[in-house]
Protein backbone atom coordinates (compact mmCIF):
# COMPACT_ATOMS: atom_id res chain seq x y z
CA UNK A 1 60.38 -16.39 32.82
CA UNK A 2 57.82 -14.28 30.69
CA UNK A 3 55.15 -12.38 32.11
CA UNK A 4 53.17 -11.12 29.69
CA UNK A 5 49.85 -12.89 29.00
CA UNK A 6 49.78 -15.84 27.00
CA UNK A 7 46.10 -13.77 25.34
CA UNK A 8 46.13 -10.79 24.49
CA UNK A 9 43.84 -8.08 26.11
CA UNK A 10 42.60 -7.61 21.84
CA UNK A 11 40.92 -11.49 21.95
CA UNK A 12 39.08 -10.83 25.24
CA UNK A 13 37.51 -7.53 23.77
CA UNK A 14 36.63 -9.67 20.29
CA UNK A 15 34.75 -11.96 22.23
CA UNK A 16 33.09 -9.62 24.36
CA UNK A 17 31.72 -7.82 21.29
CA UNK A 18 31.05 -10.89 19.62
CA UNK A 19 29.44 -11.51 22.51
CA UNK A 20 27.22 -8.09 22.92
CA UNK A 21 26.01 -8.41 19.11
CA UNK A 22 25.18 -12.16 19.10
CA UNK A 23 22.96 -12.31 21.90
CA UNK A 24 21.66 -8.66 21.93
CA UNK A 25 21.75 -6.83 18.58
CA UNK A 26 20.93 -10.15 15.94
CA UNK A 27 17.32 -10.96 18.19
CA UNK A 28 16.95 -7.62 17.86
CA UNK A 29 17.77 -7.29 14.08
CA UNK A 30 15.63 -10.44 12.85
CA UNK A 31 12.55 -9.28 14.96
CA UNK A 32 12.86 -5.98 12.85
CA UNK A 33 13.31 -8.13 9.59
CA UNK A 34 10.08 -10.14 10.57
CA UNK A 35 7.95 -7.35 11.27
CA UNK A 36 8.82 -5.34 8.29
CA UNK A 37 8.11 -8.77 6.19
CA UNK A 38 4.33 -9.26 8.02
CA UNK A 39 4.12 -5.59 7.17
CA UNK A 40 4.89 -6.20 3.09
CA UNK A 41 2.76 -9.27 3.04
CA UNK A 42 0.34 -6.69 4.54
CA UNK A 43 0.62 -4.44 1.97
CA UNK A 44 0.81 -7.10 -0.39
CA UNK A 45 -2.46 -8.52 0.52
CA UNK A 46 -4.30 -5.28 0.82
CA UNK A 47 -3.52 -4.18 -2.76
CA UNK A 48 -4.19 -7.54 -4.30
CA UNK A 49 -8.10 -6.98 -2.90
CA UNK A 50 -7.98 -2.96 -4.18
CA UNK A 51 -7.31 -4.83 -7.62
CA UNK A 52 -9.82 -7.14 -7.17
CA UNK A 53 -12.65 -4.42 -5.93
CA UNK A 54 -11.32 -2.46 -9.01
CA UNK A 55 -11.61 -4.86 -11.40
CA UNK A 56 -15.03 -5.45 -10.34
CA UNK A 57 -16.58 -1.84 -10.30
CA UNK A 58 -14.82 -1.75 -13.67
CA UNK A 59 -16.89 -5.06 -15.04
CA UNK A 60 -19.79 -3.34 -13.46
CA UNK A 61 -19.38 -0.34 -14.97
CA UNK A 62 -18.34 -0.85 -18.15
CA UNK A 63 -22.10 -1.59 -19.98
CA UNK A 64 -22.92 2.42 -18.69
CA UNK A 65 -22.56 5.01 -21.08
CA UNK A 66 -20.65 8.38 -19.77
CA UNK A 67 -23.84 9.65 -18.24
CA UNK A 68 -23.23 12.96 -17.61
CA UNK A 69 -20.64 15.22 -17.18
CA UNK A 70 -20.55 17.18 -14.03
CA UNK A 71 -18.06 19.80 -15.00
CA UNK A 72 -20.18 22.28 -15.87
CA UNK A 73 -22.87 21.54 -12.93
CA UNK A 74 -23.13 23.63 -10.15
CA UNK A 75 -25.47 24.02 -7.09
CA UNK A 76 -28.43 25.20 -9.21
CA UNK A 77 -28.71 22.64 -11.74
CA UNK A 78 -31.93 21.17 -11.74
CA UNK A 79 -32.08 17.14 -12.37
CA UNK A 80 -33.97 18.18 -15.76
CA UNK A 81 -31.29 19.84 -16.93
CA UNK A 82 -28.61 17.18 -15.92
CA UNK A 83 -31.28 14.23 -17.24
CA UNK A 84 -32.08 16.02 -20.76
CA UNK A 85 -28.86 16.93 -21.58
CA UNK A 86 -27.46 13.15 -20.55
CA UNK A 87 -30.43 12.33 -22.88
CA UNK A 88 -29.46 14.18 -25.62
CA UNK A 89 -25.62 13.10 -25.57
CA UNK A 90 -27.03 9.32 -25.34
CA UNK A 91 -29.00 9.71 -28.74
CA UNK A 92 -32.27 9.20 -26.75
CA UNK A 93 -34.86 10.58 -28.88
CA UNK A 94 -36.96 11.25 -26.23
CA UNK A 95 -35.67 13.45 -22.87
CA UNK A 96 -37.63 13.40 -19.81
C-alpha cells in the first residue's frame, strides 16, 4: 500500500498563496489604481481650467501695448517718471 499523499504539500501552498493575493493584495492593488486615476482626472481637470484662465487674460491682454518696463524701476520712481516714459515709448505726443 502507498503512503505518501495522493497531493502534494507544493499544491496546498499554491492555493494558499493564490489564496493570500486574490482576496488581500488585488482589492488592495485596484483601490490604488482607482485613486491614482481620480487623482489624473484631477490633474487633468485642473490644467484644462489654467488653459482656459490663460487663454483668457491673454484675449484680454492682448489690445495693451507693453506699458512699461519695470526693470529699471526701483523704490524711488515716481509715477511721472514711470507714466512719461510709458508715454514716450507709446508715441503719445503728449506725456502727463
Amino acid at each position: 500500500m502507498n503512503t505518501e499523499p495522493v497531493i502534494p504539500d507544493f499544491v496546498y501552498t499554491l492555493w494558499g498563496v493564490t489564496l493570500v493575493v486574490g482576496y488581500l493584495l488585488l482589492p488592495v492593488a485596484v483601490y490604488w489604481l482607482h485613486s491614482l486615476w481620480r487623482a489624473a482626472a484631477s490633474i487633468r481637470r485642473y490644467a484644462r481650467d489654467s488653459v482656459v484662465a490663460a487663454e483668457g487674460i491673454a484675449r484680454g491682454t492682448a489690445a495693451l501695448p507693453a506699458s512699461c518696463d519695470v526693470r529699471g524701476m526701483d523704490a524711488t520712481t515716481t509715477y511721472g517718471q514711470v507714466t512719461g516714459s510709458t508715454a514716450r515709448r507709446a508715441g503719445c505726443r503728449c506725456s502727463p
